[in-house]
C-alpha atoms as a PDB file:
ATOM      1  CA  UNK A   1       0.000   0.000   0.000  1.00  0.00           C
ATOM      2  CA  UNK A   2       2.760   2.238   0.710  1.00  0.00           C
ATOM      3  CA  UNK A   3       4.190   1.538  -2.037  1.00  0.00           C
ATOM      4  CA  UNK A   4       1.426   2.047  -4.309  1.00  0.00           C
ATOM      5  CA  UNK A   5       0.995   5.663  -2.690  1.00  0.00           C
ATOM      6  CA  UNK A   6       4.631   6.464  -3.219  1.00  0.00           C
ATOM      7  CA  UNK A   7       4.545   4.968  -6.917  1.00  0.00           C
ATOM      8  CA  UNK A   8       1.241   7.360  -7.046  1.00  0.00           C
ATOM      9  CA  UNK A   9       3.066  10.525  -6.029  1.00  0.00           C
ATOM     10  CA  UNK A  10       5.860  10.023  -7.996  1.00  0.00           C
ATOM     11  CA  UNK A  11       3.679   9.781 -11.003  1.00  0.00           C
ATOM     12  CA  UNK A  12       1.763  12.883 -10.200  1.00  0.00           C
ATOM     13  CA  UNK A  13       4.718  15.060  -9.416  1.00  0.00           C
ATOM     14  CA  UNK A  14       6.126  13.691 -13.081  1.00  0.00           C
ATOM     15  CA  UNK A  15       3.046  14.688 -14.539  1.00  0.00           C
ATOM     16  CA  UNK A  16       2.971  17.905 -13.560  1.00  0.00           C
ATOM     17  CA  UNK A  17       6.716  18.935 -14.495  1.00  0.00           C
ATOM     18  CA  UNK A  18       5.827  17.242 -17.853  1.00  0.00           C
ATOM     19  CA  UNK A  19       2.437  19.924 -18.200  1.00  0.00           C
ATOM     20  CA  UNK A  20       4.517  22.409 -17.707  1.00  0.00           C
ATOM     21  CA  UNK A  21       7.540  21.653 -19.896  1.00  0.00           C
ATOM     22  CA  UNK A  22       5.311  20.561 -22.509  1.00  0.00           C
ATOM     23  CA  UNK A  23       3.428  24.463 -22.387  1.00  0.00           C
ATOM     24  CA  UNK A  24       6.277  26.469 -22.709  1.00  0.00           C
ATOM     25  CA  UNK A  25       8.471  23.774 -25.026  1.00  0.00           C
ATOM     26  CA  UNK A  26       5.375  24.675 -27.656  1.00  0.00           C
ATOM     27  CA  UNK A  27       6.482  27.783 -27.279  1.00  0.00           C
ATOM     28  CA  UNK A  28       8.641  29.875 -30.382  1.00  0.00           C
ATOM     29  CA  UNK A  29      11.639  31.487 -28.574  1.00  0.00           C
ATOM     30  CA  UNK A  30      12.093  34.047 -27.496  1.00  0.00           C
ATOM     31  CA  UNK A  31       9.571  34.431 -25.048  1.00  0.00           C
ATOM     32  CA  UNK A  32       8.884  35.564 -21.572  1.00  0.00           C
ATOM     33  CA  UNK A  33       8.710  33.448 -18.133  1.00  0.00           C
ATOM     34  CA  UNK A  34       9.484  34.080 -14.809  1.00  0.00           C
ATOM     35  CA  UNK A  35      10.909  32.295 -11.822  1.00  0.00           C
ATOM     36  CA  UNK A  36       8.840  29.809  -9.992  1.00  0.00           C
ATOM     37  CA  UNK A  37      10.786  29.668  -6.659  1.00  0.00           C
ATOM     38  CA  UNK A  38      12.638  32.099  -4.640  1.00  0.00           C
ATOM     39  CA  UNK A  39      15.133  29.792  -4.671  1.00  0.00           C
ATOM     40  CA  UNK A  40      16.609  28.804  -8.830  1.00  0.00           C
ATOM     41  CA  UNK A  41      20.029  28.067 -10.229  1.00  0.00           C
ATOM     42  CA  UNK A  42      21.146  28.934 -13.352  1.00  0.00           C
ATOM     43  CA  UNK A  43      23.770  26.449 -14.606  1.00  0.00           C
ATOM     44  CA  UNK A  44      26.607  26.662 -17.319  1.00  0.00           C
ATOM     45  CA  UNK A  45      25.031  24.044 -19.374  1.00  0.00           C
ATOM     46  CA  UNK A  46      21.375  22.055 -19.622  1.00  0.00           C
ATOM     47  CA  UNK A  47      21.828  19.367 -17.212  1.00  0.00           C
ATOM     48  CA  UNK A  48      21.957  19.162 -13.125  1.00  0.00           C
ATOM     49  CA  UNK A  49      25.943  17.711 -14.341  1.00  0.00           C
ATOM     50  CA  UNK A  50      26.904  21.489 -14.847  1.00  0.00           C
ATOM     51  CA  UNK A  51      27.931  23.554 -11.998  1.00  0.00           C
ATOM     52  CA  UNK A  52      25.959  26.789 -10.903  1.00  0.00           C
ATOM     53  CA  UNK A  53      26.498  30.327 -12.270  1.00  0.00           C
ATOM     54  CA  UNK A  54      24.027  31.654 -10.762  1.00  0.00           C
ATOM     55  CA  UNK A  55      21.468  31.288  -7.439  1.00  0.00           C
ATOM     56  CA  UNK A  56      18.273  33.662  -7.886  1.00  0.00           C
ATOM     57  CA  UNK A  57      16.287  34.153  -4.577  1.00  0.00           C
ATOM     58  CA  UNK A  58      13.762  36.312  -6.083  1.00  0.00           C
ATOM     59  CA  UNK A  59      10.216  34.409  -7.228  1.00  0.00           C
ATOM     60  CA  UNK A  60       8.286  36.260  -9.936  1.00  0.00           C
ATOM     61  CA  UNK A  61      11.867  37.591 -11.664  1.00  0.00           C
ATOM     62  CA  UNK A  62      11.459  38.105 -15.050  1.00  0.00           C
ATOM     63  CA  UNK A  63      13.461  36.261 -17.500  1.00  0.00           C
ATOM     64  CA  UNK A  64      13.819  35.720 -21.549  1.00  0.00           C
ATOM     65  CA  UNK A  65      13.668  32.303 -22.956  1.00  0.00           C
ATOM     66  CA  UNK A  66      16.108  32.233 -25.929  1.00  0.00           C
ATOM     67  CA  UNK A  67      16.688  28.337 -26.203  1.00  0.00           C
ATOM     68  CA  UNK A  68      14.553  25.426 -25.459  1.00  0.00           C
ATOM     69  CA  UNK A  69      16.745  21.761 -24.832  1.00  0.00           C
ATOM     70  CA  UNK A  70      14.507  19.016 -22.937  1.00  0.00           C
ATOM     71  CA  UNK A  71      13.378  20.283 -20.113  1.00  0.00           C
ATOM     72  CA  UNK A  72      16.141  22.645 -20.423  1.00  0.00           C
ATOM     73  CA  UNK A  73      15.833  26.221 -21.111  1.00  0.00           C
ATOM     74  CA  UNK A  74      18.501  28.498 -21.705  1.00  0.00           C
ATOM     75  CA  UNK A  75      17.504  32.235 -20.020  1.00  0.00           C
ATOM     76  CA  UNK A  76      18.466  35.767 -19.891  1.00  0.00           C
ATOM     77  CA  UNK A  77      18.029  38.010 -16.799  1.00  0.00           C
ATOM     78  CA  UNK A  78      17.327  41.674 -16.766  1.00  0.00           C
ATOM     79  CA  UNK A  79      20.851  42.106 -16.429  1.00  0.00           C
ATOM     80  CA  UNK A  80      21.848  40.320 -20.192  1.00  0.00           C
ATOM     81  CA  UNK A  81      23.390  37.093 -17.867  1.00  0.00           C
ATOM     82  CA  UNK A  82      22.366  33.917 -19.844  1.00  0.00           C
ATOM     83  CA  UNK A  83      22.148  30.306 -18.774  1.00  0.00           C
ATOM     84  CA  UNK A  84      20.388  27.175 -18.263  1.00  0.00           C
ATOM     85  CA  UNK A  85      17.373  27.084 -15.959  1.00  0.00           C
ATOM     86  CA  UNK A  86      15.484  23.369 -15.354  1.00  0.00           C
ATOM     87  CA  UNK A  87      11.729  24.360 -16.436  1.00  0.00           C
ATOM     88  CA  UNK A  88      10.599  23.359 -13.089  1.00  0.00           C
ATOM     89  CA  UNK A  89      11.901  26.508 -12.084  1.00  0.00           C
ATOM     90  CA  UNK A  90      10.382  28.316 -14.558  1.00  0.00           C
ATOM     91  CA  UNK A  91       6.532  29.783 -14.621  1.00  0.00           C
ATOM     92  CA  UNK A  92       4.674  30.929 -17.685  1.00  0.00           C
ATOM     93  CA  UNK A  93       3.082  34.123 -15.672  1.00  0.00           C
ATOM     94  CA  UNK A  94       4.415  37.650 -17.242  1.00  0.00           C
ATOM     95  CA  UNK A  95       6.617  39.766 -14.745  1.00  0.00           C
ATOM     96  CA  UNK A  96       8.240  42.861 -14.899  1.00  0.00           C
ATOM     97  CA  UNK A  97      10.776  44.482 -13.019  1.00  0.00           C
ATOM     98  CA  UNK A  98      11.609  48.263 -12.937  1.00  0.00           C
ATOM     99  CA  UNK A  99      14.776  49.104 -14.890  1.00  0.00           C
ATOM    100  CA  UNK A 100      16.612  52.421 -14.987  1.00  0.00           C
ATOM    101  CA  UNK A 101      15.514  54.748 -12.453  1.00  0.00           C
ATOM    102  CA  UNK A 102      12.433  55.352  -9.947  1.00  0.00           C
ATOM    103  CA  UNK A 103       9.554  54.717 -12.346  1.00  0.00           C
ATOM    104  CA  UNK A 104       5.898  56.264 -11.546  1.00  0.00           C
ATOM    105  CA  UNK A 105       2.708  53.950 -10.717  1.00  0.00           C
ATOM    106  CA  UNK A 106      -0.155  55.998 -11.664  1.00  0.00           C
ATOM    107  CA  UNK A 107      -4.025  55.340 -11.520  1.00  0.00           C
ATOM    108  CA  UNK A 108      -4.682  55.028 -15.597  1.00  0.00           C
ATOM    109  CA  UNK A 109      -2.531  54.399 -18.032  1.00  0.00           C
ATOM    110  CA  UNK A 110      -1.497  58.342 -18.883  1.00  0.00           C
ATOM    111  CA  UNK A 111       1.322  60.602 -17.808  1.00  0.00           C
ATOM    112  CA  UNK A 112      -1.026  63.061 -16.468  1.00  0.00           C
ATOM    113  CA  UNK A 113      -3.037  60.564 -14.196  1.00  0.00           C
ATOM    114  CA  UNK A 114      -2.970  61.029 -10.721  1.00  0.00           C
ATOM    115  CA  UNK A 115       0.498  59.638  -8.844  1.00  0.00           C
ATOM    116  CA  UNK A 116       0.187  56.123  -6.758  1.00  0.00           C
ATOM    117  CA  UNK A 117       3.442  55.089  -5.636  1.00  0.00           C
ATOM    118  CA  UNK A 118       7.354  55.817  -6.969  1.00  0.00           C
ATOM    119  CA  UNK A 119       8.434  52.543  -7.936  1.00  0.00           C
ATOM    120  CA  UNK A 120      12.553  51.719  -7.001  1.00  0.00           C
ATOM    121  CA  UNK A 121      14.887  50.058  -9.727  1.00  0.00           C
ATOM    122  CA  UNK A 122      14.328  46.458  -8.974  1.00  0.00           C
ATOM    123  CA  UNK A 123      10.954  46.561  -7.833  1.00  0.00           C
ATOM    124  CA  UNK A 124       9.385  43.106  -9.585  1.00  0.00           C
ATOM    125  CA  UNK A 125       5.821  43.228 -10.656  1.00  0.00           C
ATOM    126  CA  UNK A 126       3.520  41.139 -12.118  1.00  0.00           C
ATOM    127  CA  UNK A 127       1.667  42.272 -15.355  1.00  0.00           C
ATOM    128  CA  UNK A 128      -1.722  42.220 -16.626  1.00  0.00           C
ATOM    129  CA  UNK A 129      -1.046  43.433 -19.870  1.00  0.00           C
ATOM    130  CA  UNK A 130       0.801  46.625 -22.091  1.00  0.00           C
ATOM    131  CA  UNK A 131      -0.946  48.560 -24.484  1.00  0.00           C
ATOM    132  CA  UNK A 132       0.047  51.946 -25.799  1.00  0.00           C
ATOM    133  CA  UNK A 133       3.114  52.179 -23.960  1.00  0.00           C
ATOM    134  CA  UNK A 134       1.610  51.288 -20.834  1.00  0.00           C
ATOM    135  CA  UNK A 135       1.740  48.364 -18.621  1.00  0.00           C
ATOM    136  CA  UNK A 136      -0.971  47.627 -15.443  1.00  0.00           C
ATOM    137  CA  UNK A 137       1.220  46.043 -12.673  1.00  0.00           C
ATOM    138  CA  UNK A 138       0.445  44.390  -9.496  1.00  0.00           C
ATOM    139  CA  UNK A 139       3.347  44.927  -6.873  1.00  0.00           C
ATOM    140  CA  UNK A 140       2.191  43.084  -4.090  1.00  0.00           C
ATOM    141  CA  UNK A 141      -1.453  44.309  -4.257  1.00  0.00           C
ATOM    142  CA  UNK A 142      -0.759  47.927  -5.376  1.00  0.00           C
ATOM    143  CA  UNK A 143      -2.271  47.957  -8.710  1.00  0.00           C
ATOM    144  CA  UNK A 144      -1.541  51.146 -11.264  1.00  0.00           C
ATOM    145  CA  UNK A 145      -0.104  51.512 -14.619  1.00  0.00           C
ATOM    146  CA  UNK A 146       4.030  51.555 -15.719  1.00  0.00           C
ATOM    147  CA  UNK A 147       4.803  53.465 -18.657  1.00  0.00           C
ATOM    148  CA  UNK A 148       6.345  50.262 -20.374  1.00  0.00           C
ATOM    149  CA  UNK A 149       9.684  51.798 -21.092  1.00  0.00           C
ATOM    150  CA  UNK A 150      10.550  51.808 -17.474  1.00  0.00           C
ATOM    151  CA  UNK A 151       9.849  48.127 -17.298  1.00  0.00           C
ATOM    152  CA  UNK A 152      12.176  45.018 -19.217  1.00  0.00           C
ATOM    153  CA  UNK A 153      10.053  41.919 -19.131  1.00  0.00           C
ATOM    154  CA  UNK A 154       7.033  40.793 -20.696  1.00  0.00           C
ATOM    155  CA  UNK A 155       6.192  44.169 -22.177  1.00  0.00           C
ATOM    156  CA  UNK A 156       6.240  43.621 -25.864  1.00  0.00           C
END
């Protein structure tokens, strides 16, 4: 019985890696993820044989897909650092993070709408969508509009 419950949970936890490598490896590259866990290493090379580059500790950061081996996928941060992420650790929601200097959050999408918050270089944000050169992010709760030039992530 044990058995058949560990044999049970293995299968599920396969099954679920699989659904997700199998959305985003349908995918043509380039194209947006984030991380999945505050905890992800990027690797020299697709396989858990290749030492760490990199250890991110920040869920929701937005990164670039550029190649797709396996269940492999080869990333770029905001920063232009590439390397090989397992897809486990990778999540298919669309994430920004604030680039350049203090960008503004305001209420509607125009530079003339009334001022929410003063976002910091680095602040990470989750998107609902860019149009006209504006973004609507969610920053834990706070929810305004970006102009999308002060964002890099899933903007275009």
């Amino acid at each position: 019985m044990q058995r058949l419950a560990l044999l049970t949970a293995a299968l599920l936890v396969a099954g679920a890696t699989a659904n997700n490598a199998g959305a985003q490896s349908g995918k043509t590259v380039p194209y947006w993820a984030s991380l999945a866990k505050g905890d992800a290493r990027m690797r020299v090379g697709p396989s858990m044989d290749y030492p760490a580059s990199w250890i991110y500790q920040r869920r929701d950061l937005p990164v670039k897909v550029v190649e797709v081996y396996s269940n492999w996928r080869k990333v770029e941060d905001p920063d232009g650092t590439q390397g090989w992420m397992h897809v486990r650790l990778l999540k298919d929601e669309p994430t920004g993070i604030v680039k350049g200097g203090i960008a503004e959050m305001r209420e509607s999408p125009a530079p003339d709408a009334r001022l929410l918050f003063r976002l910091e270089p680095g602040v990470v944000g989750r998107l609902a969508g860019c149009a006209n050169g504006w973004c609507s992010l969610d920053v834990d709760g706070k929810r305004g509009y970006v102009a999308a030039k002060s964002l890099w992530g899933a903007t275009d």
